[in-house]
PDB file of N, CA and C in Angstrom:
ATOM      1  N   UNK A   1      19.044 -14.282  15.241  1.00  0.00           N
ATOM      2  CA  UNK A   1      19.116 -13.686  13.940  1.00  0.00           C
ATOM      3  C   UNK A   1      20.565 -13.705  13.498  1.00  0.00           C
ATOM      4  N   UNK A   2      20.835 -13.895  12.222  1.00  0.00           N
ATOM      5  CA  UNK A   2      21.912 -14.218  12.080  1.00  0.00           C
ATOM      6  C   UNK A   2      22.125 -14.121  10.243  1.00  0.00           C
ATOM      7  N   UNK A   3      23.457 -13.606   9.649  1.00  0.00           N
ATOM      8  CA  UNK A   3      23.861 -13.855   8.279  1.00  0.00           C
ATOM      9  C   UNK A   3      24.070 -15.627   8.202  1.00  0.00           C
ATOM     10  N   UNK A   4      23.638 -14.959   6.775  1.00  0.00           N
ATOM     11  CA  UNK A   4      23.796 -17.172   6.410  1.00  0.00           C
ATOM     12  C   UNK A   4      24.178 -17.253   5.298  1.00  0.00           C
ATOM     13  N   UNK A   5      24.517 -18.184   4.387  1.00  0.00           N
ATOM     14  CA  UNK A   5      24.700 -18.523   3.531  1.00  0.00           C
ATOM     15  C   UNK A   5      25.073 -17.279   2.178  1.00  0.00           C
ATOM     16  N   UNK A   6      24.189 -16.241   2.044  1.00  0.00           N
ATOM     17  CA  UNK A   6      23.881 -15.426   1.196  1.00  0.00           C
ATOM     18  C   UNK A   6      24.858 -14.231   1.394  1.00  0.00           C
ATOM     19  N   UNK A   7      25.249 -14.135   2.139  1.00  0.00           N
ATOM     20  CA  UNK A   7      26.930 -13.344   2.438  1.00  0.00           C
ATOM     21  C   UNK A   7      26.187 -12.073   3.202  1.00  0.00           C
ATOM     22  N   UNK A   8      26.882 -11.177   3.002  1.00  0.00           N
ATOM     23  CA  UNK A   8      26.768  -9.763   3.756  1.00  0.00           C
ATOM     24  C   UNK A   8      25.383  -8.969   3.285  1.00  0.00           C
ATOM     25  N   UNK A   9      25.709  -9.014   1.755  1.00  0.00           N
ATOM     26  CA  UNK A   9      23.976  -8.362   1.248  1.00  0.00           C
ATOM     27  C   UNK A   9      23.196  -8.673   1.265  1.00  0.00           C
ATOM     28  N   UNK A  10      22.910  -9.696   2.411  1.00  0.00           N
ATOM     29  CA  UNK A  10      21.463  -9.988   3.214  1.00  0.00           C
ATOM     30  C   UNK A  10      21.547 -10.277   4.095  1.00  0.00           C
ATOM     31  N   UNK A  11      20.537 -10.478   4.971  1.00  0.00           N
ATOM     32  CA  UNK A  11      20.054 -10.554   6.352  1.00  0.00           C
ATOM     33  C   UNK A  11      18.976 -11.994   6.717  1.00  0.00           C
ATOM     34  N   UNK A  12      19.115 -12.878   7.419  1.00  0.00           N
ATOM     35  CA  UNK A  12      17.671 -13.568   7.383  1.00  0.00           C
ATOM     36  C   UNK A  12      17.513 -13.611   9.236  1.00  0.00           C
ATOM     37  N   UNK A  13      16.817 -13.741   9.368  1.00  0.00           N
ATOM     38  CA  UNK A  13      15.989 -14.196  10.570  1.00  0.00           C
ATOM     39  C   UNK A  13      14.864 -15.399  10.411  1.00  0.00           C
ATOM     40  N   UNK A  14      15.010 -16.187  11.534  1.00  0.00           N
ATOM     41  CA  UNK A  14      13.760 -16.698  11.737  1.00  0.00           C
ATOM     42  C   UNK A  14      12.884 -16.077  12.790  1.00  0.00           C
ATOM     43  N   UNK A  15      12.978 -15.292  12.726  1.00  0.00           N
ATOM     44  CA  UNK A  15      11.820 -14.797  13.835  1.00  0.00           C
ATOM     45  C   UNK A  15      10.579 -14.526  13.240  1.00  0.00           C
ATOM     46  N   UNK A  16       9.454 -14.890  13.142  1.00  0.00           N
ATOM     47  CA  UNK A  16       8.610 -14.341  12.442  1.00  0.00           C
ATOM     48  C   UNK A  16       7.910 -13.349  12.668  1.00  0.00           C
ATOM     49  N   UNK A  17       7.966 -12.970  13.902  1.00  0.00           N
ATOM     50  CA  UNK A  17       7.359 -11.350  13.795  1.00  0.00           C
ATOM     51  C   UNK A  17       8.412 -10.173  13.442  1.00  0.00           C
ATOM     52  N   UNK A  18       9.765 -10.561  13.737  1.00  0.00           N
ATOM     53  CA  UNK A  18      10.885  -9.631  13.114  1.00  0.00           C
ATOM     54  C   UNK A  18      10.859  -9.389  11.766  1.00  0.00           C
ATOM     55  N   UNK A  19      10.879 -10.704  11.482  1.00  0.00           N
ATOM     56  CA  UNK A  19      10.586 -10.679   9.333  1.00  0.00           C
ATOM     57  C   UNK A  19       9.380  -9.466   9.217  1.00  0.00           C
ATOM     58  N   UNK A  20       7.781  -9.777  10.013  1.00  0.00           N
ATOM     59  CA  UNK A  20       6.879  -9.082   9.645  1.00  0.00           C
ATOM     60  C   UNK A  20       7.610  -7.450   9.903  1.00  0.00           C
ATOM     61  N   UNK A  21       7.849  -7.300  10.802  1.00  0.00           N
ATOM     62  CA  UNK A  21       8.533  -5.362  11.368  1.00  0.00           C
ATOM     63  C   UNK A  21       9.105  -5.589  10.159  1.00  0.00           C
ATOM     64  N   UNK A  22      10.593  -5.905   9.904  1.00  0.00           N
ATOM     65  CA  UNK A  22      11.304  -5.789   8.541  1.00  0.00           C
ATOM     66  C   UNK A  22      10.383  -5.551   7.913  1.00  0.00           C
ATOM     67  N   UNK A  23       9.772  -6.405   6.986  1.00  0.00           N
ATOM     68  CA  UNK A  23       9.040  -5.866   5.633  1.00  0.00           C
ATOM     69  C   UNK A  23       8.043  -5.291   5.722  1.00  0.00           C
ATOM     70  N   UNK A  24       7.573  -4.774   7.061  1.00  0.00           N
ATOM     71  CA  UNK A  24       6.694  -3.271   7.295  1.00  0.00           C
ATOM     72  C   UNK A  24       6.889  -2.210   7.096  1.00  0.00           C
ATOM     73  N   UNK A  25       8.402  -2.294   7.184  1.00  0.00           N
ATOM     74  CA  UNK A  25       9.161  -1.084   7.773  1.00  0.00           C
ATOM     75  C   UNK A  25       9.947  -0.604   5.987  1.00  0.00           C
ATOM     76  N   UNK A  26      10.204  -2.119   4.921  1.00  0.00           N
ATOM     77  CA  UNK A  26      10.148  -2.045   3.895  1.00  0.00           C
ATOM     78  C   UNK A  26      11.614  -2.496   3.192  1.00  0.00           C
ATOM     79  N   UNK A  27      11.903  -3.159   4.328  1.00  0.00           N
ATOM     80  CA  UNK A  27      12.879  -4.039   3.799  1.00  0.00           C
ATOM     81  C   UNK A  27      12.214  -5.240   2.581  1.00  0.00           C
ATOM     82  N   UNK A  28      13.128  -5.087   1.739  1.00  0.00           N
ATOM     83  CA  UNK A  28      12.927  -5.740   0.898  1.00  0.00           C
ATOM     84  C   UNK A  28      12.973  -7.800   0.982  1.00  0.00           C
ATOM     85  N   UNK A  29      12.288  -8.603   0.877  1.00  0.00           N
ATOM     86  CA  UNK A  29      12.544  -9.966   1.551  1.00  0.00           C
ATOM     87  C   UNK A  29      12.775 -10.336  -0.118  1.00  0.00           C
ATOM     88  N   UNK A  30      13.726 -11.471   0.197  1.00  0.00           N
ATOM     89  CA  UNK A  30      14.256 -11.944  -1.218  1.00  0.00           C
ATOM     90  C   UNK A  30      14.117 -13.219  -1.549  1.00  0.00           C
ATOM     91  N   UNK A  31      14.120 -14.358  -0.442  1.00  0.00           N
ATOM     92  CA  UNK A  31      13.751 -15.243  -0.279  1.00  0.00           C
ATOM     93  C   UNK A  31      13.548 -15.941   1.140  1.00  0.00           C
ATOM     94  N   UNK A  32      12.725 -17.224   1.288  1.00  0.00           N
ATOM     95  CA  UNK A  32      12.561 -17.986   2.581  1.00  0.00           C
ATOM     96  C   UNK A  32      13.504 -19.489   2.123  1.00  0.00           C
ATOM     97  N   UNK A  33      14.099 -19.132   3.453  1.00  0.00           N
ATOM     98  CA  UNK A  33      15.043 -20.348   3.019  1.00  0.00           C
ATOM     99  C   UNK A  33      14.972 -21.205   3.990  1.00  0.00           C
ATOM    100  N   UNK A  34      14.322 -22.896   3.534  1.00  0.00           N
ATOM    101  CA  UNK A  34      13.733 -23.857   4.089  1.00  0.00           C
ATOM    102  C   UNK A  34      14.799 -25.036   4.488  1.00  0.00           C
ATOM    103  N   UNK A  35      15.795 -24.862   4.100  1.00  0.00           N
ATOM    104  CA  UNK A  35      17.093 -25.873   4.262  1.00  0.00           C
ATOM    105  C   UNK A  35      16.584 -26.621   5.877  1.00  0.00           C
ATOM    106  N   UNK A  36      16.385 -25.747   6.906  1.00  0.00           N
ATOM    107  CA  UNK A  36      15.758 -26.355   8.007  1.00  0.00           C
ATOM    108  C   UNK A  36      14.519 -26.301   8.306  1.00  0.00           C
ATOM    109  N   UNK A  37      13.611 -27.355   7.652  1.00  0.00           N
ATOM    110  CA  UNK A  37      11.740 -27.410   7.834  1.00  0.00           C
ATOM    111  C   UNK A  37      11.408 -26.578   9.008  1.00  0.00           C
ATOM    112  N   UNK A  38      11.602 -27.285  10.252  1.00  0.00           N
ATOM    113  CA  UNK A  38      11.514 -26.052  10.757  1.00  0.00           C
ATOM    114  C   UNK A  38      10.989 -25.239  11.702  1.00  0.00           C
ATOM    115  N   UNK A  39      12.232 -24.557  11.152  1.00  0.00           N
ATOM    116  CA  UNK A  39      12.696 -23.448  11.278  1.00  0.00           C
ATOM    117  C   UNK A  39      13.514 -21.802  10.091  1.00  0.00           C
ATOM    118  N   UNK A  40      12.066 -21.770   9.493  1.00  0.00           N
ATOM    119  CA  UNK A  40      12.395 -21.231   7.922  1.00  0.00           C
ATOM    120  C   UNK A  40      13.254 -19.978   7.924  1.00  0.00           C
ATOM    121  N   UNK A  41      14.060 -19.587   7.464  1.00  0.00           N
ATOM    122  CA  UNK A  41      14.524 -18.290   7.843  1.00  0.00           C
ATOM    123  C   UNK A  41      14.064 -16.949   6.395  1.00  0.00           C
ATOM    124  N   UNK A  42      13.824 -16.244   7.094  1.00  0.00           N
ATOM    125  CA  UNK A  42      13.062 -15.139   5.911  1.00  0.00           C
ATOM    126  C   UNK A  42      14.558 -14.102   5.599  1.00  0.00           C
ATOM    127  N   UNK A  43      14.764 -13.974   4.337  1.00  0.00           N
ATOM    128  CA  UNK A  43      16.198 -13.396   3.873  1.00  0.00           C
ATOM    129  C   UNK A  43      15.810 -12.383   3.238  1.00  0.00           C
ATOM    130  N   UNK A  44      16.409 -11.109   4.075  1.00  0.00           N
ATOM    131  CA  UNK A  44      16.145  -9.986   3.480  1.00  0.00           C
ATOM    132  C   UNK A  44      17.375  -9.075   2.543  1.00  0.00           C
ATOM    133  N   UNK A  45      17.067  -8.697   1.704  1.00  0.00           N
ATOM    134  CA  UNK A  45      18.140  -7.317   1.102  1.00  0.00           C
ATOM    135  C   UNK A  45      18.758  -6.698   2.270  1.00  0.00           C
ATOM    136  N   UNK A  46      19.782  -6.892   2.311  1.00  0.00           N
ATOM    137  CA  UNK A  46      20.220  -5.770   3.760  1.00  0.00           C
ATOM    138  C   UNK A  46      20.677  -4.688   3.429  1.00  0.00           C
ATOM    139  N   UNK A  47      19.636  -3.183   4.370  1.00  0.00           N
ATOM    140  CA  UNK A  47      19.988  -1.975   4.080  1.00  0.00           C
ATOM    141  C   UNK A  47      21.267  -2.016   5.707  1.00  0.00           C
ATOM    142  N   UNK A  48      21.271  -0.022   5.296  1.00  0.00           N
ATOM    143  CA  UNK A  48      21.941   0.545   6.512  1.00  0.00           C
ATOM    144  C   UNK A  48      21.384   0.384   7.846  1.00  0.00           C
ATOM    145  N   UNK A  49      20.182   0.765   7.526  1.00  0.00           N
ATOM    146  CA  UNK A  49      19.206   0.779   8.840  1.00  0.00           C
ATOM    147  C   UNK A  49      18.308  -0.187   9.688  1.00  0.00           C
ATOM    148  N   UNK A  50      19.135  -1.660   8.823  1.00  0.00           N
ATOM    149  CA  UNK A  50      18.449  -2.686   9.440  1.00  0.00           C
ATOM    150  C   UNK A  50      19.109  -3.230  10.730  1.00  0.00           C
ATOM    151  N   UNK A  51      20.082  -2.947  11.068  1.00  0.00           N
ATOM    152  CA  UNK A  51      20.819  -3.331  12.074  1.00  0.00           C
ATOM    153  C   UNK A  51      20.037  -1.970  13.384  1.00  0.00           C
ATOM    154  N   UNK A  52      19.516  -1.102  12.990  1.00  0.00           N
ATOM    155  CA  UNK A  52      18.721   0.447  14.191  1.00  0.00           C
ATOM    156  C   UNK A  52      17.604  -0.755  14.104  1.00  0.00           C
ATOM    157  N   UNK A  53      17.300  -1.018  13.384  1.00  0.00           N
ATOM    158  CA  UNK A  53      15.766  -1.513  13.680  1.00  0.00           C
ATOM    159  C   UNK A  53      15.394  -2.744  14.062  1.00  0.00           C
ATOM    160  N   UNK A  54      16.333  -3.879  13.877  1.00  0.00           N
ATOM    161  CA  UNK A  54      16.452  -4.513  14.585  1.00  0.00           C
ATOM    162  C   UNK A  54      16.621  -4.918  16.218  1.00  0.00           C
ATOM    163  N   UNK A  55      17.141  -3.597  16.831  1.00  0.00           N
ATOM    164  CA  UNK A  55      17.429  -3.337  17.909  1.00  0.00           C
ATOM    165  C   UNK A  55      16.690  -2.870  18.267  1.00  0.00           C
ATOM    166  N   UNK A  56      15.740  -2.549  17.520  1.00  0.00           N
ATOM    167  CA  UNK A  56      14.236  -1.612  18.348  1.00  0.00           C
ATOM    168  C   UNK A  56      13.245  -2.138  18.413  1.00  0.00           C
ATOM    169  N   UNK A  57      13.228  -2.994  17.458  1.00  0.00           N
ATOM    170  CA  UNK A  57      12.150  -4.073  17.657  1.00  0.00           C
ATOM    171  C   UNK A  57      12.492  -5.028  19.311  1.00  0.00           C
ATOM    172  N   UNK A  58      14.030  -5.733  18.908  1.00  0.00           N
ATOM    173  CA  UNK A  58      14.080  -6.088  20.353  1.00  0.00           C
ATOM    174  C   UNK A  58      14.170  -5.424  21.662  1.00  0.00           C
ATOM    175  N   UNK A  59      14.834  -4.639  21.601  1.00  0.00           N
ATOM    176  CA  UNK A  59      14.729  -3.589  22.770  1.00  0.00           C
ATOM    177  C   UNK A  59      14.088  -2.696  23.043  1.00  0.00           C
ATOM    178  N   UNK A  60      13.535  -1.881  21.867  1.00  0.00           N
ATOM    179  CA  UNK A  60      12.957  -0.692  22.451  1.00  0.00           C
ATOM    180  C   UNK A  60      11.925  -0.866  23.642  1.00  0.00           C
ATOM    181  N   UNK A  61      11.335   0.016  23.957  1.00  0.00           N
ATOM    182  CA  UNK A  61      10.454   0.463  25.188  1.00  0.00           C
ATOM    183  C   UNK A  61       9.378   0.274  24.955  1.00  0.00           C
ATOM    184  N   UNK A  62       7.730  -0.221  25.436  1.00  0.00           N
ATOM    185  CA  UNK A  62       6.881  -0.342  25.082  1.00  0.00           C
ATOM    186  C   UNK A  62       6.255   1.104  24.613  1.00  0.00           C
ATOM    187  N   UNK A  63       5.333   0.925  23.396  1.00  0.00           N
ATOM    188  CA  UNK A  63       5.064   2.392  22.806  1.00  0.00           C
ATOM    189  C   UNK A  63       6.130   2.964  22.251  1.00  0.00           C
ATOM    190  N   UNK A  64       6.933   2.827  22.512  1.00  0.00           N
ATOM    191  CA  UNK A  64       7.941   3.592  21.680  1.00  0.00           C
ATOM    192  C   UNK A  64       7.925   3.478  20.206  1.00  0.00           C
ATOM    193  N   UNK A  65       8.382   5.331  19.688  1.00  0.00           N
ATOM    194  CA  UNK A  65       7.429   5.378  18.257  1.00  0.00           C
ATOM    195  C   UNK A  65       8.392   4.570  17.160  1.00  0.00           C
ATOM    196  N   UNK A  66       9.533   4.747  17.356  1.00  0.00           N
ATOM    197  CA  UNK A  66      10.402   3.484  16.541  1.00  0.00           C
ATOM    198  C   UNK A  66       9.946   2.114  16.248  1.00  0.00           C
ATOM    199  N   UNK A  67       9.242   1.535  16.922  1.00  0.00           N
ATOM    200  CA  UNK A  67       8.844   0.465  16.659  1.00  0.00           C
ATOM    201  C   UNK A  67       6.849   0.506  16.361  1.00  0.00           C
ATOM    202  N   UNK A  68       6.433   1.734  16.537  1.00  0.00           N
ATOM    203  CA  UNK A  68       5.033   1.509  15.954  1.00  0.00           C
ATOM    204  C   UNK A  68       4.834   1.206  14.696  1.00  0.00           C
ATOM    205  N   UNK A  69       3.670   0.593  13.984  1.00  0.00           N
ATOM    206  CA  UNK A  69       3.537   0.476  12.754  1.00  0.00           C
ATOM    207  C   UNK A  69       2.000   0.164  12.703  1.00  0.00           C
ATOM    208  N   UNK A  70       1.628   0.345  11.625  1.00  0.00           N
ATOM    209  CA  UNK A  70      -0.183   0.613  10.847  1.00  0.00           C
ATOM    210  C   UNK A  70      -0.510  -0.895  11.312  1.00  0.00           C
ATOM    211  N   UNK A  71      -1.838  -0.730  12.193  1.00  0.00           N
ATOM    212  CA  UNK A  71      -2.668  -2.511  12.032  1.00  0.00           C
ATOM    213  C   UNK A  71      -2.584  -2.504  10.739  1.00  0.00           C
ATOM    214  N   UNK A  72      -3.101  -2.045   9.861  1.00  0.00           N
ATOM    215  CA  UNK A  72      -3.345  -2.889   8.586  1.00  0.00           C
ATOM    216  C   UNK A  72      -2.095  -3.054   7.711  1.00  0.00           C
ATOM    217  N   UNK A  73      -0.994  -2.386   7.907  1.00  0.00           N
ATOM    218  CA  UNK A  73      -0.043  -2.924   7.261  1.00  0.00           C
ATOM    219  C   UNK A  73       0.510  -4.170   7.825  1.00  0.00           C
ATOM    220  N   UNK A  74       0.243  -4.187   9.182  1.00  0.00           N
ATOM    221  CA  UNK A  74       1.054  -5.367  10.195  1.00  0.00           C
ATOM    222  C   UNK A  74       0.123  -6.333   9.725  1.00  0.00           C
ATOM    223  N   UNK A  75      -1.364  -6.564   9.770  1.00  0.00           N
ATOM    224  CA  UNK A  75      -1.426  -7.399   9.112  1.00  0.00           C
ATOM    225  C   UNK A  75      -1.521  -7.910   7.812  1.00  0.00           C
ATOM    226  N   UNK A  76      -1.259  -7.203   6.837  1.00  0.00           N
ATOM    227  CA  UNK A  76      -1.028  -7.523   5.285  1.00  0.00           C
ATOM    228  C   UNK A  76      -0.031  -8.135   5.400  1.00  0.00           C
ATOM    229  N   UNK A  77       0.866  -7.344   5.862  1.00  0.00           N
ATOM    230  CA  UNK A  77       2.374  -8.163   5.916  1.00  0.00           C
ATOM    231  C   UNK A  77       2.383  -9.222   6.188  1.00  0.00           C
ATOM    232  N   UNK A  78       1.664 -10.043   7.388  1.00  0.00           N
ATOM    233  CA  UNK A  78       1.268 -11.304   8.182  1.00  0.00           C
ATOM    234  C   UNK A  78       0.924 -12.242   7.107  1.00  0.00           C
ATOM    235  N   UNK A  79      -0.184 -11.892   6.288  1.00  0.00           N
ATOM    236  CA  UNK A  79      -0.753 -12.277   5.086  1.00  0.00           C
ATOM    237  C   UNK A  79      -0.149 -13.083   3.979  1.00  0.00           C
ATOM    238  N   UNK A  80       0.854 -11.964   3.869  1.00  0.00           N
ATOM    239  CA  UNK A  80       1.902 -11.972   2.631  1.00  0.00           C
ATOM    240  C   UNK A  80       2.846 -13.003   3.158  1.00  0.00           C
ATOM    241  N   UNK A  81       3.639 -12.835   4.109  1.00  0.00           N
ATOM    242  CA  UNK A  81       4.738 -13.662   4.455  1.00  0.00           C
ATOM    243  C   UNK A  81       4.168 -14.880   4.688  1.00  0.00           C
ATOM    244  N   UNK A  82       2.974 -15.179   5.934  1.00  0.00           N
ATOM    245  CA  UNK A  82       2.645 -16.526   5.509  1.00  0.00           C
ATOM    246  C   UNK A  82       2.493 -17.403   4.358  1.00  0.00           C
ATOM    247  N   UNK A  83       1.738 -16.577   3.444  1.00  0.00           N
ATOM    248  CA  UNK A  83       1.543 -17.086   2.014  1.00  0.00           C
ATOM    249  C   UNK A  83       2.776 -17.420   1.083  1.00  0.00           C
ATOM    250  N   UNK A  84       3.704 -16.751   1.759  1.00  0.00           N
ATOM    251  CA  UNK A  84       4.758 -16.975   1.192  1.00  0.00           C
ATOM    252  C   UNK A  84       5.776 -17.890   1.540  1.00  0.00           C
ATOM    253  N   UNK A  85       5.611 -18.674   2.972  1.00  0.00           N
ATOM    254  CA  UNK A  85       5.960 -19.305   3.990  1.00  0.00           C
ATOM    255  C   UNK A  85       5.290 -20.598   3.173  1.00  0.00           C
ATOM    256  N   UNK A  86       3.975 -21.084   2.697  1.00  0.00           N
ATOM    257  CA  UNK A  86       2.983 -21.710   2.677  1.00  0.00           C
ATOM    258  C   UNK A  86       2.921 -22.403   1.404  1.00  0.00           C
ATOM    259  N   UNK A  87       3.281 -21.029   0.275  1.00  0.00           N
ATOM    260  CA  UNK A  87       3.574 -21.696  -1.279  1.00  0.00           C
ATOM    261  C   UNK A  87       4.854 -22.137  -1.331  1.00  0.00           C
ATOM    262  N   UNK A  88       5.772 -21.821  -0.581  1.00  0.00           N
ATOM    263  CA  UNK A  88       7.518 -22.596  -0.780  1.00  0.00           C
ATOM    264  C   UNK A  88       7.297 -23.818  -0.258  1.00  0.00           C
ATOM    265  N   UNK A  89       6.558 -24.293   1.117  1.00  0.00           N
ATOM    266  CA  UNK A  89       6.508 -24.958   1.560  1.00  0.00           C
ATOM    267  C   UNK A  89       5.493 -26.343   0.917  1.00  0.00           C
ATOM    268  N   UNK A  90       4.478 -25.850   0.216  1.00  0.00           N
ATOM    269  CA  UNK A  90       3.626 -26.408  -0.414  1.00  0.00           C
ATOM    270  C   UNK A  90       4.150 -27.110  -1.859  1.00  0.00           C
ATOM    271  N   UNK A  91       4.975 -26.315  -2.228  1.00  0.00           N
ATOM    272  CA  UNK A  91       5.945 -26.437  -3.989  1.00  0.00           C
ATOM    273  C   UNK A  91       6.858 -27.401  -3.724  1.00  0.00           C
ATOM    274  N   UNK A  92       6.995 -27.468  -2.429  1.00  0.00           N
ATOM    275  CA  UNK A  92       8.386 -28.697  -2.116  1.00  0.00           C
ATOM    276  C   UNK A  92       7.951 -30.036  -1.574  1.00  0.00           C
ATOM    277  N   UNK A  93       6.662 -30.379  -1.375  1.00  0.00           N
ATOM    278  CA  UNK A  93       6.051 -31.376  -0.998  1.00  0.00           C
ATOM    279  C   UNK A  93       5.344 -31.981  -2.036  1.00  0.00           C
TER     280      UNK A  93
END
């Protein structure tokens, strides 16, 4: 995970289940940026608290309540980001 291109006031990852936690959790995603097919990276608004939660997603402890989140939001989110993964990818071909 890593800043790119878009300077400090965002965030992207390619991880795709990190992107999903992020925009569960309600980070705002701003764009998917395809420069490398791939390996798409999902670019988020970066708050304060994305750097705690990032770290909890990777590290925390299994069960641990920092990193729980709603099945059905986890998978809407899944939903959404693919689709969103799917129409950038689809618009450029």
């Amino acid at each position: 995970m890593d800043k790119n291109s878009y300077g400090n006031e965002h965030f992207a990852t390619s991880n795709f289940y990190c992107a999903i936690f992020l925009y569960v959790k309600g980070l705002r995603l701003v764009d998917i940026d395809r420069a490398i097919p791939q390996r798409s990276q999902f670019v988020f608004l970066d708050t304060l608290e994305r750097k705690s939660l990032v770290q909890s997603f990777n590290f925390a402890e299994k069960n641990s309540p920092e990193v729980m989140v709603d099945a059905r939001e986890f998978e809407m989110a899944t939903k959404t980001l693919k689709d969103k993964l799917y129409q950038i990818s689809n618009d450029k071909t």
